[in-house]
Protein backbone atom coordinates (compact mmCIF):
# COMPACT_ATOMS: atom_id res chain seq x y z
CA UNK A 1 -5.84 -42.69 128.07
CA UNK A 2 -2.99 -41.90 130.26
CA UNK A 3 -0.39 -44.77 132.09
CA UNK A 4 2.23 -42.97 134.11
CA UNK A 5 5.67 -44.82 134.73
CA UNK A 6 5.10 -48.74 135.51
CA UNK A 7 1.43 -48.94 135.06
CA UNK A 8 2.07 -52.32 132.37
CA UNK A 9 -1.59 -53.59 132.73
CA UNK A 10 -1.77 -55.46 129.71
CA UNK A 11 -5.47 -56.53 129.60
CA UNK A 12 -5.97 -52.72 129.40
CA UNK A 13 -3.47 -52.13 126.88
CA UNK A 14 -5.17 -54.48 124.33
CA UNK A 15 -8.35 -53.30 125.10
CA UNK A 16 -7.33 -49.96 124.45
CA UNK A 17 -5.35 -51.23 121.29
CA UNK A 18 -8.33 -52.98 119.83
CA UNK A 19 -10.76 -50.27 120.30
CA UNK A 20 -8.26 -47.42 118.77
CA UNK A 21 -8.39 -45.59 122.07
CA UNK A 22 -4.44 -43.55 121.87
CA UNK A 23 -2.48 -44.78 125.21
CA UNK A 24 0.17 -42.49 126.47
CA UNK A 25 2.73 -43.46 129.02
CA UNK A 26 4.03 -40.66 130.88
CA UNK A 27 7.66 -40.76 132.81
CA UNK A 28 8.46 -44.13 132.39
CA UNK A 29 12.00 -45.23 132.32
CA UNK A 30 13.35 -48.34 131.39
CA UNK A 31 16.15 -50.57 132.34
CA UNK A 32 17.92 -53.34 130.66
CA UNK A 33 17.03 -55.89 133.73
CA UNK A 34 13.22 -55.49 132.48
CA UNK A 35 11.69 -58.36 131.02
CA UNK A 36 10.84 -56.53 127.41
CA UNK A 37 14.64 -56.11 127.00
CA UNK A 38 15.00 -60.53 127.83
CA UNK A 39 15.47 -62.55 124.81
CA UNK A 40 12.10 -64.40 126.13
CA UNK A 41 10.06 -60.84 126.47
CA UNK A 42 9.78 -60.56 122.99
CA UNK A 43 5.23 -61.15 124.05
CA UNK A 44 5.72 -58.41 126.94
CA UNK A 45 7.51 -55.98 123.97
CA UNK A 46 4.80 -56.44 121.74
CA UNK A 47 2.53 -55.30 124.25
CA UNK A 48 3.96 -52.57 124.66
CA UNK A 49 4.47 -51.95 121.17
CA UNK A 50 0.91 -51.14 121.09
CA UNK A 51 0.68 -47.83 123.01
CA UNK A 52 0.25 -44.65 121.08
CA UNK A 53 3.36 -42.45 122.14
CA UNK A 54 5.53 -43.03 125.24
CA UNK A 55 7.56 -40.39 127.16
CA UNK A 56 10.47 -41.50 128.86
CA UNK A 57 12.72 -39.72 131.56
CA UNK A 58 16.12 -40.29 130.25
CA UNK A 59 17.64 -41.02 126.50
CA UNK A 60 18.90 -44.47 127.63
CA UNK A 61 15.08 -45.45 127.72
CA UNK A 62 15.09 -44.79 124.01
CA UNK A 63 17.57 -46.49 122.90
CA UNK A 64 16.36 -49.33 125.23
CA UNK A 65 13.31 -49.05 123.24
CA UNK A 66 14.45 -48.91 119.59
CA UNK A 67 16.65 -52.49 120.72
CA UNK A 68 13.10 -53.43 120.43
CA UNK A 69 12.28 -51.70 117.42
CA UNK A 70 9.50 -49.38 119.58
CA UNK A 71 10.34 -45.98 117.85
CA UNK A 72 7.55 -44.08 118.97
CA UNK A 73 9.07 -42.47 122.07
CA UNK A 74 10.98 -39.64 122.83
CA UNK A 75 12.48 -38.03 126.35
CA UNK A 76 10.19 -35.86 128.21
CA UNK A 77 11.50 -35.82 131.66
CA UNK A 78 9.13 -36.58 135.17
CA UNK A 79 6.25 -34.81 135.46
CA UNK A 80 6.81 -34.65 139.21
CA UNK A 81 9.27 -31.92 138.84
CA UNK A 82 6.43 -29.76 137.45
CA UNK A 83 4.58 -30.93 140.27
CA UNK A 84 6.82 -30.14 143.04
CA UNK A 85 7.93 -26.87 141.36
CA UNK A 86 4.19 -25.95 141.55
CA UNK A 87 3.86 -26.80 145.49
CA UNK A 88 7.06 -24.73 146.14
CA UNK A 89 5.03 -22.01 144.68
CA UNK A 90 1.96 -22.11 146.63
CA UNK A 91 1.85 -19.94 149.64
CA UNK A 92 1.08 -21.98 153.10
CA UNK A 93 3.20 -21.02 155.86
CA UNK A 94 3.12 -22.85 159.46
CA UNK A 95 3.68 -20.87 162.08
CA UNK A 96 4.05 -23.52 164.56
CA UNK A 97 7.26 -24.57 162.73
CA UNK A 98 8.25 -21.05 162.14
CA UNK A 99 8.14 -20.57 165.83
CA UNK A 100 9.94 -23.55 166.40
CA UNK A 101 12.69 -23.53 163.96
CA UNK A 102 13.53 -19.67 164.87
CA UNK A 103 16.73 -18.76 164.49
CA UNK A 104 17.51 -22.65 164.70
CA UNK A 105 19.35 -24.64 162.01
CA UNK A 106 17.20 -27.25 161.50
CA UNK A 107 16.56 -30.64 160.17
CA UNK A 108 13.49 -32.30 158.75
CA UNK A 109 13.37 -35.86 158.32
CA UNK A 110 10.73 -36.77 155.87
CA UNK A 111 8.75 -40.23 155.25
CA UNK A 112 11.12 -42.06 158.05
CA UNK A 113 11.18 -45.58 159.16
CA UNK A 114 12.84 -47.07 162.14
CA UNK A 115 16.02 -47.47 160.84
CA UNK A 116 16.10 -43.71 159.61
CA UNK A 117 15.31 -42.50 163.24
CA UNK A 118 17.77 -44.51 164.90
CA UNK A 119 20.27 -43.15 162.72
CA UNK A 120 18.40 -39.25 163.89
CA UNK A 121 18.78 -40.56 167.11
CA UNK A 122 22.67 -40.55 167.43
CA UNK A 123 23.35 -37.99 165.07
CA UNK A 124 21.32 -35.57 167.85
CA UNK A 125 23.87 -37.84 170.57
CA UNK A 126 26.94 -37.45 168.64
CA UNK A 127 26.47 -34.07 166.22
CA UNK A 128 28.69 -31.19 167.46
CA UNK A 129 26.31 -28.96 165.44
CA UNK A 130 23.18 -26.57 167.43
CA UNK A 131 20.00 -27.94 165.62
CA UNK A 132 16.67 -29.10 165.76
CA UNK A 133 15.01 -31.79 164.24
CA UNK A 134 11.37 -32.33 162.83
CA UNK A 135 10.57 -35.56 162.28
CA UNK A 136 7.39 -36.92 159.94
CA UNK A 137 7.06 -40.74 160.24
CA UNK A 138 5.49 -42.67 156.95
CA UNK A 139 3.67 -44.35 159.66
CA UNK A 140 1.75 -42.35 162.26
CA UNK A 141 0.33 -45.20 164.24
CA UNK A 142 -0.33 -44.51 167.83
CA UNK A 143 1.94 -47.55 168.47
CA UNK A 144 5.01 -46.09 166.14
CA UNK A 145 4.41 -42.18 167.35
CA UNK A 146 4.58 -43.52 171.25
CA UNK A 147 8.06 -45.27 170.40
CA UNK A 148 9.29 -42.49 168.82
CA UNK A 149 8.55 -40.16 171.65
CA UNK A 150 10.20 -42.72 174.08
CA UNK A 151 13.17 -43.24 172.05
CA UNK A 152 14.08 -39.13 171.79
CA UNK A 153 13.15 -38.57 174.93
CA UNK A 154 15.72 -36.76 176.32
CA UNK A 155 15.30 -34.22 174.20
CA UNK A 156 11.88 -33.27 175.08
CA UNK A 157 9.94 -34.66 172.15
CA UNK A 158 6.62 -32.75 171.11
CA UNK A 159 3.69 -33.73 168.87
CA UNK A 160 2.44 -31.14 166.40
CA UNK A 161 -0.78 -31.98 167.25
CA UNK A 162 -0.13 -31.40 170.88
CA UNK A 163 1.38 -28.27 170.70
CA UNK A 164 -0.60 -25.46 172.95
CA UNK A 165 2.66 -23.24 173.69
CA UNK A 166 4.74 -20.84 171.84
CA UNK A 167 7.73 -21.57 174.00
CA UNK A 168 9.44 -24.18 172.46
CA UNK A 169 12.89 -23.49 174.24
CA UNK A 170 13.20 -26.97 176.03
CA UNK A 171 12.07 -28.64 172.68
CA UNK A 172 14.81 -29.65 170.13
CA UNK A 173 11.95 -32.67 168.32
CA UNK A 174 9.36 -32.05 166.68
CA UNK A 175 6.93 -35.14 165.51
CA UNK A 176 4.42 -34.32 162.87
CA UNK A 177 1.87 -36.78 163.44
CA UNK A 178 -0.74 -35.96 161.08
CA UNK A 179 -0.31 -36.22 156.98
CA UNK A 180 -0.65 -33.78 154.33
CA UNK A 181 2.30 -31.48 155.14
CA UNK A 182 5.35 -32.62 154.33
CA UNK A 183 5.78 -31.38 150.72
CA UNK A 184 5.57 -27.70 152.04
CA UNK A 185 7.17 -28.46 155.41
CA UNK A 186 10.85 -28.64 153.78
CA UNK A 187 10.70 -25.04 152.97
CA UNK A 188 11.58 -24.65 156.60
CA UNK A 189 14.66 -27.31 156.14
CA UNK A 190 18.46 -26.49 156.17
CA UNK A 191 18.95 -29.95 155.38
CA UNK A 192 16.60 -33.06 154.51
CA UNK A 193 17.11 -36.69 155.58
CA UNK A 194 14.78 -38.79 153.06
CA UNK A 195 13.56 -42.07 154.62
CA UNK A 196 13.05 -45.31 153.23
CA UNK A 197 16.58 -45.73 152.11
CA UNK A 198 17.17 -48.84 154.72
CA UNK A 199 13.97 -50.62 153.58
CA UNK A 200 12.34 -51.33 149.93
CA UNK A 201 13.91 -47.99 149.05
CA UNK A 202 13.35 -44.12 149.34
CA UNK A 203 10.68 -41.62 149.58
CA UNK A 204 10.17 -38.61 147.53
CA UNK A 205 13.71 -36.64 146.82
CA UNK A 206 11.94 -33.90 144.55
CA UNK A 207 9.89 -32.57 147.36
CA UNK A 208 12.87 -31.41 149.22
CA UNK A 209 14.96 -30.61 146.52
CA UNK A 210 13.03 -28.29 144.95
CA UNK A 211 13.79 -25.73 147.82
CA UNK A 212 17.41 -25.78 147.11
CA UNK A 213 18.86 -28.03 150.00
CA UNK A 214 21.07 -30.79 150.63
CA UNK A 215 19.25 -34.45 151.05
CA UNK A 216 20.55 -37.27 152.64
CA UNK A 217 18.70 -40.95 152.22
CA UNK A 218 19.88 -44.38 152.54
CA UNK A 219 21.63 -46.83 150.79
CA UNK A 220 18.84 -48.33 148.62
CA UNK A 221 18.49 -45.37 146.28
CA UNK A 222 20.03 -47.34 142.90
CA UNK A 223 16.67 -47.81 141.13
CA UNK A 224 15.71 -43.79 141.72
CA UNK A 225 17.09 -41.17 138.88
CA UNK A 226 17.07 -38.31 140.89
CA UNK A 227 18.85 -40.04 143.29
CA UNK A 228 21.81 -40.82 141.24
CA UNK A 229 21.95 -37.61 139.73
CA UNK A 230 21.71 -35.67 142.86
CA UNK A 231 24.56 -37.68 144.27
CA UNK A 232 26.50 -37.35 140.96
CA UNK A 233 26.51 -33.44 141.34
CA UNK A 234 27.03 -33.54 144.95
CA UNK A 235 23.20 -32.48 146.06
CA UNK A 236 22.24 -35.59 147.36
CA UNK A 237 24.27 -37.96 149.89
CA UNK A 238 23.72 -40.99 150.35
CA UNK A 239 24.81 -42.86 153.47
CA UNK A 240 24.82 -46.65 154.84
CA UNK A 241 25.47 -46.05 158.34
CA UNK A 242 25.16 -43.57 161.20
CA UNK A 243 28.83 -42.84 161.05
CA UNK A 244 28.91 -41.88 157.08
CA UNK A 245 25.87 -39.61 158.15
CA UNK A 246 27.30 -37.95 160.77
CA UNK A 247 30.17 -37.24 158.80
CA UNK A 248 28.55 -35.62 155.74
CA UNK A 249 25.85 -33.65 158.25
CA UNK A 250 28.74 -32.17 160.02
CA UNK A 251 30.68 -31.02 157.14
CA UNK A 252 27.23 -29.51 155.85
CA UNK A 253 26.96 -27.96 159.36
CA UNK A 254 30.23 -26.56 159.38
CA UNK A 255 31.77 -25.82 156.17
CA UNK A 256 29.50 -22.56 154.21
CA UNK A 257 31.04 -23.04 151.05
CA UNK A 258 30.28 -26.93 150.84
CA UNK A 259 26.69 -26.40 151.76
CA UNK A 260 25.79 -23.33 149.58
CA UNK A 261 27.39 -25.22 146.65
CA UNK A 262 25.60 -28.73 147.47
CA UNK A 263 22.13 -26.39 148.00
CA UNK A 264 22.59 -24.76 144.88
CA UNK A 265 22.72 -27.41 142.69
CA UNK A 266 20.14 -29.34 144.28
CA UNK A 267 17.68 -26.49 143.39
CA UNK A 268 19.24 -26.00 139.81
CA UNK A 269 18.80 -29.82 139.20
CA UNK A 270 15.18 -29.10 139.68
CA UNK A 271 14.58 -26.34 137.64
CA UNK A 272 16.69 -27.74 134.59
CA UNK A 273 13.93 -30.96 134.83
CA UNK A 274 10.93 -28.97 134.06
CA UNK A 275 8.83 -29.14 131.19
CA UNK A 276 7.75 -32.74 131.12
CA UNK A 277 4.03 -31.79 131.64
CA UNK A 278 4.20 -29.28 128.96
CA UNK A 279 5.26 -32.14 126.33
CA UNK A 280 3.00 -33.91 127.65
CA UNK A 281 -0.28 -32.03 127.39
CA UNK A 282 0.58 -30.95 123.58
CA UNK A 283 1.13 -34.57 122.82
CA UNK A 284 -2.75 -35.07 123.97
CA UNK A 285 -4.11 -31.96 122.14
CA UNK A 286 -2.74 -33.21 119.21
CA UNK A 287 -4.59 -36.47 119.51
CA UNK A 288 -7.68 -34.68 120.15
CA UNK A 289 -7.28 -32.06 117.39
């Protein structure tokens, strides 16, 4: 049996433990804040205790877990780099957005909220740069598509699904309302903006990263590795306002040097992060040998 990252359902755990079925967490990480690290989790560690093998994404989960006296762990990595390596790889092209991008810089806003596209709002108001700007909504309501449409409106707004002309000249937005393309849609990005970041906290960095450009996200990206360590090497940015983004978009925009150096090591950090399924999958033939 297979748990990936925070999938502590103990009832399941014991079962498994009792019958002698092997358990396998995959990509967790751990933090000291978590209640198997309290002097009162000491029930919670024992639980956990009582998987087979655990992979964790960083060595600070292991030592984490030998405070416990859990031994039987070792640093993997995320399996979703593998993952969104593999996407990358896979040949789907849209040549909507090829036609509408062009020659275009462009920016795709993935997963956004609200808060994200009123920041997209006045960077397209107060950006010197030429771009355009594709935007793909975590929710596609009819209700939240309409007010998005309203609210760029001067900048002649278009719906992918509505789109019957290959003459997108007046058009500098492009909503996706539909699901199911965003992973391979940022292989058409100069730059990402990563919603979520002004709500419970952001969407999926990986999926942009993984074609070698900058991201940008909002301030509530502390819990997220990637995150951290995108920001640390200068491939991610994280702002809190529409003023701090606008700033770092420009100099992106603007300065070559600063953008090919924040785009390369956004697509090394990906490739040196691979490997975590491979670990992974010789773990469970060795279980089964």
């Amino acid at each position: 049996m297979i748990f990936v990252k925070y999938e502590f359902w103990y009832n399941y755990i014991d079962e498994l433990y009792r019958k002698k079925v092997p358990l396998i967490f995959v990509s967790v990480i751990f933090r000291p804040s978590q209640h198997f690290f309290k002097a009162w989790g000491k029930w919670f560690a024992r639980q956990l205790d009582k998987a087979t093998y655990l992979f964790v994404q960083d060595k600070k989960s292991v030592e984490l877990l030998d405070s416990i006296n859990i031994h039987h762990a070792e640093v993997s990595g995320d399996t979703r780099f593998d993952r969104v390596v593999q996407l990358s790889k896979e040949s789907v092209s849209f040549p909507i957005i090829e036609k509408f991008k062009e020659e275009s810089k462009l920016l795709i806003a993935g997963s956004s909220w609200q808060p994200d596209e009123n920041i997209l709002l006045e960077l397209l108001n107060k950006s010197k740069a030429d771009f355009k700007l594709i935007i793909a909504p975590h929710l596609i309501s009819k209700e939240h598509i309409e007010d998005i449409v309203k609210r760029f409106e001067k900048y002649n707004p278009i719906l992918y699904s509505n789109v019957s002309t290959a003459d997108f000249a007046k058009n500098r937005v492009l909503i996706i309302d539909s699901i199911g393309m965003l992973s391979h849609l940022y292989r058409y990005a100069d730059i990402a903006y990563i919603g979520g970041g002004f709500g419970v906290g952001i969407h999926n960095l990986l999926e942009a990263s993984t074609y070698g450009i900058p991201v940008l996200y909002g301030p509530n990206y502390k819990r997220f590795r990637e995150a951290n360590e995108l920001r640390d090497i200068g491939g991610g940015f994280p702002i809190s306002n529409t003023e701090e983004c606008l700033e770092i978009f420009e100099k992106l925009m603007i300065n070559n040097m600063f953008y090919e150096k924040s785009s390369t090591v956004s697509g090394d950090y990906i490739g040196k992060n691979t490997g975590a399924t491979l670990l992974v999958v010789d773990k469970i033939k060795e279980y089964l040998s």
